[in-house]
PDB file of N, CA and C in Angstrom:
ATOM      1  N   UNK A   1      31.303  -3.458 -32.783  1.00  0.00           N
ATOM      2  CA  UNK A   1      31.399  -2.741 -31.522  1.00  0.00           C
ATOM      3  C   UNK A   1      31.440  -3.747 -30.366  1.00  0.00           C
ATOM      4  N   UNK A   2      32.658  -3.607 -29.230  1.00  0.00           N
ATOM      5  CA  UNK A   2      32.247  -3.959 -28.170  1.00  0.00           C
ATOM      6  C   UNK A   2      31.877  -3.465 -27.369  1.00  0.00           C
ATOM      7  N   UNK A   3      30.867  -4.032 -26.356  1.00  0.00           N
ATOM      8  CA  UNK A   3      30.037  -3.380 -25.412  1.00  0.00           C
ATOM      9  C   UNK A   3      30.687  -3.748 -24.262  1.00  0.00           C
ATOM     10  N   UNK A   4      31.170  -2.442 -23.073  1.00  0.00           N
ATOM     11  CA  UNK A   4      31.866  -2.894 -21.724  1.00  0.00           C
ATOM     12  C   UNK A   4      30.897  -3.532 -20.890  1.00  0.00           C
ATOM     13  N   UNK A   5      31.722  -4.488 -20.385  1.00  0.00           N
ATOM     14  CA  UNK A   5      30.655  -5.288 -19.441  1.00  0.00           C
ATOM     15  C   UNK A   5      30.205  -4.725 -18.105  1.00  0.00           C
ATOM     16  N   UNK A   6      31.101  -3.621 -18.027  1.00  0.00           N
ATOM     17  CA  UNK A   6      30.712  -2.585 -16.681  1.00  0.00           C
ATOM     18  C   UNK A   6      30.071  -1.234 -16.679  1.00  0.00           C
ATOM     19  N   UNK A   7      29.947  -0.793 -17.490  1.00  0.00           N
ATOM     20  CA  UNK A   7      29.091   0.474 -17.896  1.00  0.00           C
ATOM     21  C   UNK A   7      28.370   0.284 -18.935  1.00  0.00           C
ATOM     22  N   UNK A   8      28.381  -0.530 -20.488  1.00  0.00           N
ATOM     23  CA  UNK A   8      27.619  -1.122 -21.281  1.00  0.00           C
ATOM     24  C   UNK A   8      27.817   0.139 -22.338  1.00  0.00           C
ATOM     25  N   UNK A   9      29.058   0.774 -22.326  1.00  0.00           N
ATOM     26  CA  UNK A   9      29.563   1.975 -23.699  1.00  0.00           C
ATOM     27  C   UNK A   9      30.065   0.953 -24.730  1.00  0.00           C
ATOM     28  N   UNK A  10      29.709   1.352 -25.515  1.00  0.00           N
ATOM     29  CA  UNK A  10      30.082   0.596 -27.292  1.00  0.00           C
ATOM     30  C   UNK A  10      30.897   1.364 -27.483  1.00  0.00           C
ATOM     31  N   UNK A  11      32.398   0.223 -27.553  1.00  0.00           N
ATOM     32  CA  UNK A  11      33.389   0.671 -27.555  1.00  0.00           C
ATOM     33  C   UNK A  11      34.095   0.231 -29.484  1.00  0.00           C
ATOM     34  N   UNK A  12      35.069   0.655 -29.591  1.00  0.00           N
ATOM     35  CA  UNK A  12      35.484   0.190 -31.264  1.00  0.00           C
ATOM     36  C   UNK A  12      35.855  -1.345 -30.802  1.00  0.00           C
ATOM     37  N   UNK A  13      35.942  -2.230 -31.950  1.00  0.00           N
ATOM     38  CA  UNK A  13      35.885  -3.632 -32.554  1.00  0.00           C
ATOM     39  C   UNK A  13      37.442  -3.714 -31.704  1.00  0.00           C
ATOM     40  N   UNK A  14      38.440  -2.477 -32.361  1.00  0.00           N
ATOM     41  CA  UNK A  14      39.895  -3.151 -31.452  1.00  0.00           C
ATOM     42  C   UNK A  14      40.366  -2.777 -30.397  1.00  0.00           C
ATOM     43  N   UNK A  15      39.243  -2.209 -29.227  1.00  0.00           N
ATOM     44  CA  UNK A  15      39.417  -1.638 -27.928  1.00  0.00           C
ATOM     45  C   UNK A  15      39.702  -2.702 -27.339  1.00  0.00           C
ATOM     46  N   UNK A  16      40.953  -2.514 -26.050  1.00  0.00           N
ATOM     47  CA  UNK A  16      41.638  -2.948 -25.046  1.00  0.00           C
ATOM     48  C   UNK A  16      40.375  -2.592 -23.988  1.00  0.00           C
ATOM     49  N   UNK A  17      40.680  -1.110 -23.583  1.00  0.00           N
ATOM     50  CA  UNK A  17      39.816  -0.788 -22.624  1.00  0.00           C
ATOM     51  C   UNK A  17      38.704  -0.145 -23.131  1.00  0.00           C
ATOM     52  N   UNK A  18      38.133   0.203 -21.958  1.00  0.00           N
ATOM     53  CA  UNK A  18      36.587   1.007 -22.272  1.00  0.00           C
ATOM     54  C   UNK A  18      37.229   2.195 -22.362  1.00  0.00           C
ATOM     55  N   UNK A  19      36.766   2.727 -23.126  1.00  0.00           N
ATOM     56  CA  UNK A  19      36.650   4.700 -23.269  1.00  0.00           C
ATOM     57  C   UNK A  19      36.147   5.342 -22.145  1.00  0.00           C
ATOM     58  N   UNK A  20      35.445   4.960 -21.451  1.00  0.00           N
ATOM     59  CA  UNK A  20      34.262   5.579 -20.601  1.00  0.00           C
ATOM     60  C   UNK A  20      34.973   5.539 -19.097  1.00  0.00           C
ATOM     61  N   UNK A  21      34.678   3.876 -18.951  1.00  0.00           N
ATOM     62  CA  UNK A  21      35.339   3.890 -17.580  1.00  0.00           C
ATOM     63  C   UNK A  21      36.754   2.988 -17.317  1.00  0.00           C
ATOM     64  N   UNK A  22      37.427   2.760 -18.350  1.00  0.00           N
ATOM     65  CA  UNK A  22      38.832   2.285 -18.414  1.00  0.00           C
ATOM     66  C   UNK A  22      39.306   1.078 -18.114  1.00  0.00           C
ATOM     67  N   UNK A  23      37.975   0.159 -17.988  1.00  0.00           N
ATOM     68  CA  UNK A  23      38.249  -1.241 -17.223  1.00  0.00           C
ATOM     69  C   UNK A  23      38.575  -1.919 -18.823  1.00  0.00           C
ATOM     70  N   UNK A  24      39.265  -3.000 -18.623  1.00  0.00           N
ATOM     71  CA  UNK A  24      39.546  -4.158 -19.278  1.00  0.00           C
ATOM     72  C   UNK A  24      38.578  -4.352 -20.203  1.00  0.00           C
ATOM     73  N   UNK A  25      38.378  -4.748 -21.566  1.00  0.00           N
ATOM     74  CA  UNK A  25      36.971  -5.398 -22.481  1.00  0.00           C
ATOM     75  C   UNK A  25      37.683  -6.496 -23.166  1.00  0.00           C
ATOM     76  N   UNK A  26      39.072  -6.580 -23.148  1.00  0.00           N
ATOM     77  CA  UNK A  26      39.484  -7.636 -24.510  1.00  0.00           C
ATOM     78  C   UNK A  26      39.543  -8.733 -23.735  1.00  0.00           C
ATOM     79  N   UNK A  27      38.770 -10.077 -24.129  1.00  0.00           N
ATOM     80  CA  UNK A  27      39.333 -11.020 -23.521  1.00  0.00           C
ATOM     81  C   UNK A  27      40.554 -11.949 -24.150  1.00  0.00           C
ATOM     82  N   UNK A  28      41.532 -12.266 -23.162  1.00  0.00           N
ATOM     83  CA  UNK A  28      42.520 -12.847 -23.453  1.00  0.00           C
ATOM     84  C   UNK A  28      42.473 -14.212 -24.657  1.00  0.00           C
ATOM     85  N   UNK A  29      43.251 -13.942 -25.237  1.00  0.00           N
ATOM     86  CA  UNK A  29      43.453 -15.606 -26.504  1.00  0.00           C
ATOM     87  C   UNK A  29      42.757 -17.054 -25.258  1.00  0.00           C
ATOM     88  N   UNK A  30      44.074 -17.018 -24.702  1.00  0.00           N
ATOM     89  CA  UNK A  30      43.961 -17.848 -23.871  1.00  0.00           C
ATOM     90  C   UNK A  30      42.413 -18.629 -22.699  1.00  0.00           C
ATOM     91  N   UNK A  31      41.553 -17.520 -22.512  1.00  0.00           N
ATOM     92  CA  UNK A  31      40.449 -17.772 -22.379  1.00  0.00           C
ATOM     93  C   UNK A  31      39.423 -18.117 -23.622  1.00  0.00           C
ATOM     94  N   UNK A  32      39.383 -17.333 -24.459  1.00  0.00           N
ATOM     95  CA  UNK A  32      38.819 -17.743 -25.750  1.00  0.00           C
ATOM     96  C   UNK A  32      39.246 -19.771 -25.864  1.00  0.00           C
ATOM     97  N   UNK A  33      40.475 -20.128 -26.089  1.00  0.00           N
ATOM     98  CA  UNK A  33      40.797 -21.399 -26.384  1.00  0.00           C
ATOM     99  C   UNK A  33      40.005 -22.055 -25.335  1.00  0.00           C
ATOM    100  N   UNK A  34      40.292 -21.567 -24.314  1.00  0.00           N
ATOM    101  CA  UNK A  34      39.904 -22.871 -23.021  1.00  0.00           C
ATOM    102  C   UNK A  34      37.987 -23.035 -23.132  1.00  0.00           C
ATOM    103  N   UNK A  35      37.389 -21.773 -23.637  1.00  0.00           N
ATOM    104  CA  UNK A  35      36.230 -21.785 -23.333  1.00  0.00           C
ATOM    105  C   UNK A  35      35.752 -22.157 -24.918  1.00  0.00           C
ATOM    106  N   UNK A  36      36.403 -22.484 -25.643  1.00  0.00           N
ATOM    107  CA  UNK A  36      36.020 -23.333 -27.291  1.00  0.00           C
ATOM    108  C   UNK A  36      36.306 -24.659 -26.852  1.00  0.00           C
ATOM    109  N   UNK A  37      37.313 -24.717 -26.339  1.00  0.00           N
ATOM    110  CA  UNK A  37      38.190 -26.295 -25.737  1.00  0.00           C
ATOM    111  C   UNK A  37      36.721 -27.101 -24.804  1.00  0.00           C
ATOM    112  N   UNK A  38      36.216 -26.275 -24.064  1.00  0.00           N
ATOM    113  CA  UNK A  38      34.970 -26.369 -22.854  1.00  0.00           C
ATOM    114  C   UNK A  38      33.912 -26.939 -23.490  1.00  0.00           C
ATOM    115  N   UNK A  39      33.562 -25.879 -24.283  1.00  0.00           N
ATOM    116  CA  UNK A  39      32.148 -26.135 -25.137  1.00  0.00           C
ATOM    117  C   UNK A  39      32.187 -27.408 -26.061  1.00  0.00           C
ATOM    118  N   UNK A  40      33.269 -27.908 -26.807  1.00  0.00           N
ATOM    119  CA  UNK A  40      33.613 -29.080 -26.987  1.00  0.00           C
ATOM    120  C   UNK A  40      33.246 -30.449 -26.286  1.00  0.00           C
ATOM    121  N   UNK A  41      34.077 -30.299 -25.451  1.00  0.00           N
ATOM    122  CA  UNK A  41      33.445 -31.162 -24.209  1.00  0.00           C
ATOM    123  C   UNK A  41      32.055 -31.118 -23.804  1.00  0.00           C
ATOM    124  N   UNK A  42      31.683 -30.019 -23.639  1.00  0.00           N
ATOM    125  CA  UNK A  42      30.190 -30.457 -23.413  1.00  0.00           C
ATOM    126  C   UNK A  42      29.441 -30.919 -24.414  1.00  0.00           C
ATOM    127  N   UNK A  43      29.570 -30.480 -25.561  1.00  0.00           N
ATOM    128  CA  UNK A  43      28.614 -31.087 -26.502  1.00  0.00           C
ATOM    129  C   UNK A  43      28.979 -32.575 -26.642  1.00  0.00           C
ATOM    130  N   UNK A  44      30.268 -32.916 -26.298  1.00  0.00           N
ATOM    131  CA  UNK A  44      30.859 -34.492 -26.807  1.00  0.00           C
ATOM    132  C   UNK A  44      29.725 -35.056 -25.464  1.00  0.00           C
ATOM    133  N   UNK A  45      29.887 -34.752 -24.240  1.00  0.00           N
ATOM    134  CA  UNK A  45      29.311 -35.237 -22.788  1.00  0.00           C
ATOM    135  C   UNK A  45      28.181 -35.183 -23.208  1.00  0.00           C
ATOM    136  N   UNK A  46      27.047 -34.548 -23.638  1.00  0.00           N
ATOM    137  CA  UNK A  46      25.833 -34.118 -23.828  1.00  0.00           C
ATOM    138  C   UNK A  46      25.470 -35.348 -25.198  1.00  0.00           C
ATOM    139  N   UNK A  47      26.309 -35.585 -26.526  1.00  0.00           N
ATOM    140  CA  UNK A  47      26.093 -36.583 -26.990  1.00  0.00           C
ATOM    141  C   UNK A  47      25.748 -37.997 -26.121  1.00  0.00           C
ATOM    142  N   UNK A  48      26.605 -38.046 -25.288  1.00  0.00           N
ATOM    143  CA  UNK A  48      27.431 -39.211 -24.409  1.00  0.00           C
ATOM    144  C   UNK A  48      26.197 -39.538 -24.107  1.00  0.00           C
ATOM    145  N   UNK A  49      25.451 -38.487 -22.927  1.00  0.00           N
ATOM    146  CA  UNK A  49      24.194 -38.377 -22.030  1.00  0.00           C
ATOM    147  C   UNK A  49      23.399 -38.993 -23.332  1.00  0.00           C
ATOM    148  N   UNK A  50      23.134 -38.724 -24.659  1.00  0.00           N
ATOM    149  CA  UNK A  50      21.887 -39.217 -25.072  1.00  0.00           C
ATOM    150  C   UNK A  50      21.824 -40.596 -25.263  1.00  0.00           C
ATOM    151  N   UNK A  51      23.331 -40.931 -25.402  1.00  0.00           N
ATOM    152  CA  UNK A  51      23.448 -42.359 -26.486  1.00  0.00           C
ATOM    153  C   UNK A  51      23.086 -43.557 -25.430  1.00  0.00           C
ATOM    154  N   UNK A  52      23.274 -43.191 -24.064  1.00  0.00           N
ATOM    155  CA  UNK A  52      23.814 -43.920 -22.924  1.00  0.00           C
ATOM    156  C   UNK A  52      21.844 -43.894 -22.351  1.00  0.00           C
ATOM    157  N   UNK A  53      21.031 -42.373 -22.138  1.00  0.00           N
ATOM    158  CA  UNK A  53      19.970 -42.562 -22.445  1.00  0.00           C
ATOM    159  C   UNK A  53      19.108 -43.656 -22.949  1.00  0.00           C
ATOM    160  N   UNK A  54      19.378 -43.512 -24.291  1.00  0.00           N
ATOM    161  CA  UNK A  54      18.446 -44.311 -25.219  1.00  0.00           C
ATOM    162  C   UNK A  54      19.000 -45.788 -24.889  1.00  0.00           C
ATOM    163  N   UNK A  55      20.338 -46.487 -24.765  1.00  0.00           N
ATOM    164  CA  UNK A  55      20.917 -47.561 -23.697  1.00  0.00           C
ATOM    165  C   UNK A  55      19.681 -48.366 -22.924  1.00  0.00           C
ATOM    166  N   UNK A  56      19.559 -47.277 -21.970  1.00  0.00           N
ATOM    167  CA  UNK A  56      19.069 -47.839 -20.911  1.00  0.00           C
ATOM    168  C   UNK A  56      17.444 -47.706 -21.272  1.00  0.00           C
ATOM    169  N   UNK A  57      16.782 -46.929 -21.592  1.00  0.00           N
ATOM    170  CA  UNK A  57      15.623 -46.860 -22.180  1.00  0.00           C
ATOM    171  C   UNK A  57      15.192 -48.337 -23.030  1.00  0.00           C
ATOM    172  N   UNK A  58      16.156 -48.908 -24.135  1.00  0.00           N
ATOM    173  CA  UNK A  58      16.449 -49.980 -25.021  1.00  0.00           C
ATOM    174  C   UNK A  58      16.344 -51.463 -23.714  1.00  0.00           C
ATOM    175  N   UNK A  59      17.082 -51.024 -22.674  1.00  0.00           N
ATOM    176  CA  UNK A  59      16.751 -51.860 -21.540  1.00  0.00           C
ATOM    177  C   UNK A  59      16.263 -52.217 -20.690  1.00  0.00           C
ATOM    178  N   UNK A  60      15.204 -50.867 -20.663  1.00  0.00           N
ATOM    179  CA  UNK A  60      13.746 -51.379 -19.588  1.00  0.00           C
ATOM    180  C   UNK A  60      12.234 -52.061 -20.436  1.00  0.00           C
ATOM    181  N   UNK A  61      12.050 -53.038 -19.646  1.00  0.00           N
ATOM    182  CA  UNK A  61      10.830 -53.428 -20.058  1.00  0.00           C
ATOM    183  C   UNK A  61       9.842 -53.134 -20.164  1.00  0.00           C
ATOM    184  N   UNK A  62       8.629 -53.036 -21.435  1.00  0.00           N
ATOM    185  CA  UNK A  62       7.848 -52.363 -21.628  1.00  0.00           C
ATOM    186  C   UNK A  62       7.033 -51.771 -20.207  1.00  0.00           C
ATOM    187  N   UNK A  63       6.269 -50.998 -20.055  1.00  0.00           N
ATOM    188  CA  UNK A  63       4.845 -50.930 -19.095  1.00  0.00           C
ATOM    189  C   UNK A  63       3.814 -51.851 -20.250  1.00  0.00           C
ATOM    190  N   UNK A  64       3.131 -52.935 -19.634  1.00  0.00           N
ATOM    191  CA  UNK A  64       2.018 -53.133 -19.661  1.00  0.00           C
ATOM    192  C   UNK A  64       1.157 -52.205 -19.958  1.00  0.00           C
ATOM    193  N   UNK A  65       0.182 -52.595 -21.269  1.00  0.00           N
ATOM    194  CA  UNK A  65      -0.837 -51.484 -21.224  1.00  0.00           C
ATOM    195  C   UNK A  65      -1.470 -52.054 -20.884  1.00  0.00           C
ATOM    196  N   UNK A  66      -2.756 -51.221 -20.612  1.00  0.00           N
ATOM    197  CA  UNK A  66      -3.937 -50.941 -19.525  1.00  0.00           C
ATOM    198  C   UNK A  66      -5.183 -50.683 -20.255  1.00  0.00           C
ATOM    199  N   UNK A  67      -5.958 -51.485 -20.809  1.00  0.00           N
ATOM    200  CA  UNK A  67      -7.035 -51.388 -21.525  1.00  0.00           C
ATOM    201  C   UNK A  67      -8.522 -50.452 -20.605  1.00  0.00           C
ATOM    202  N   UNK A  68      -8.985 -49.510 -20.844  1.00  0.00           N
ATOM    203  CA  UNK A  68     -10.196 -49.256 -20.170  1.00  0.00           C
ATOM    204  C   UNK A  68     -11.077 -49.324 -20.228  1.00  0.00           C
TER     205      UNK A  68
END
């Protein structure tokens, strides 16, 4: 079932529109790709962020400990 994003009627699996209130529910191929294409990228960037992280972490000098 899809659920309309404007009234929230559970509509059938191969609905175009809503039953209820007639707006749009299918999203286009074309958005689907770009927003798999997206999420890609972020997880590659989000690797990036850790490796580059631990980098610079690898390159600061300890803190001194502090005996009490």
């Amino acid at each position: 079932m899809i659920t309309c994003f404007y009234c929230q009627h559970q509509n059938p699996p191969d609905a175009l529109v809503c039953s209820v209130c007639s707006r749009d529910i299918a999203i286009p191929a074309s958005l689907i790709t770009e927003r798999d294409q997206l999420a890609r990228k972020r997880d590659a960037l989000r690797e990036e962020l850790r490796s580059v992280r631990a980098q610079i972490d690898a390159l600061r000098p300890a803190k001194p400990r502090r005996d009490v």
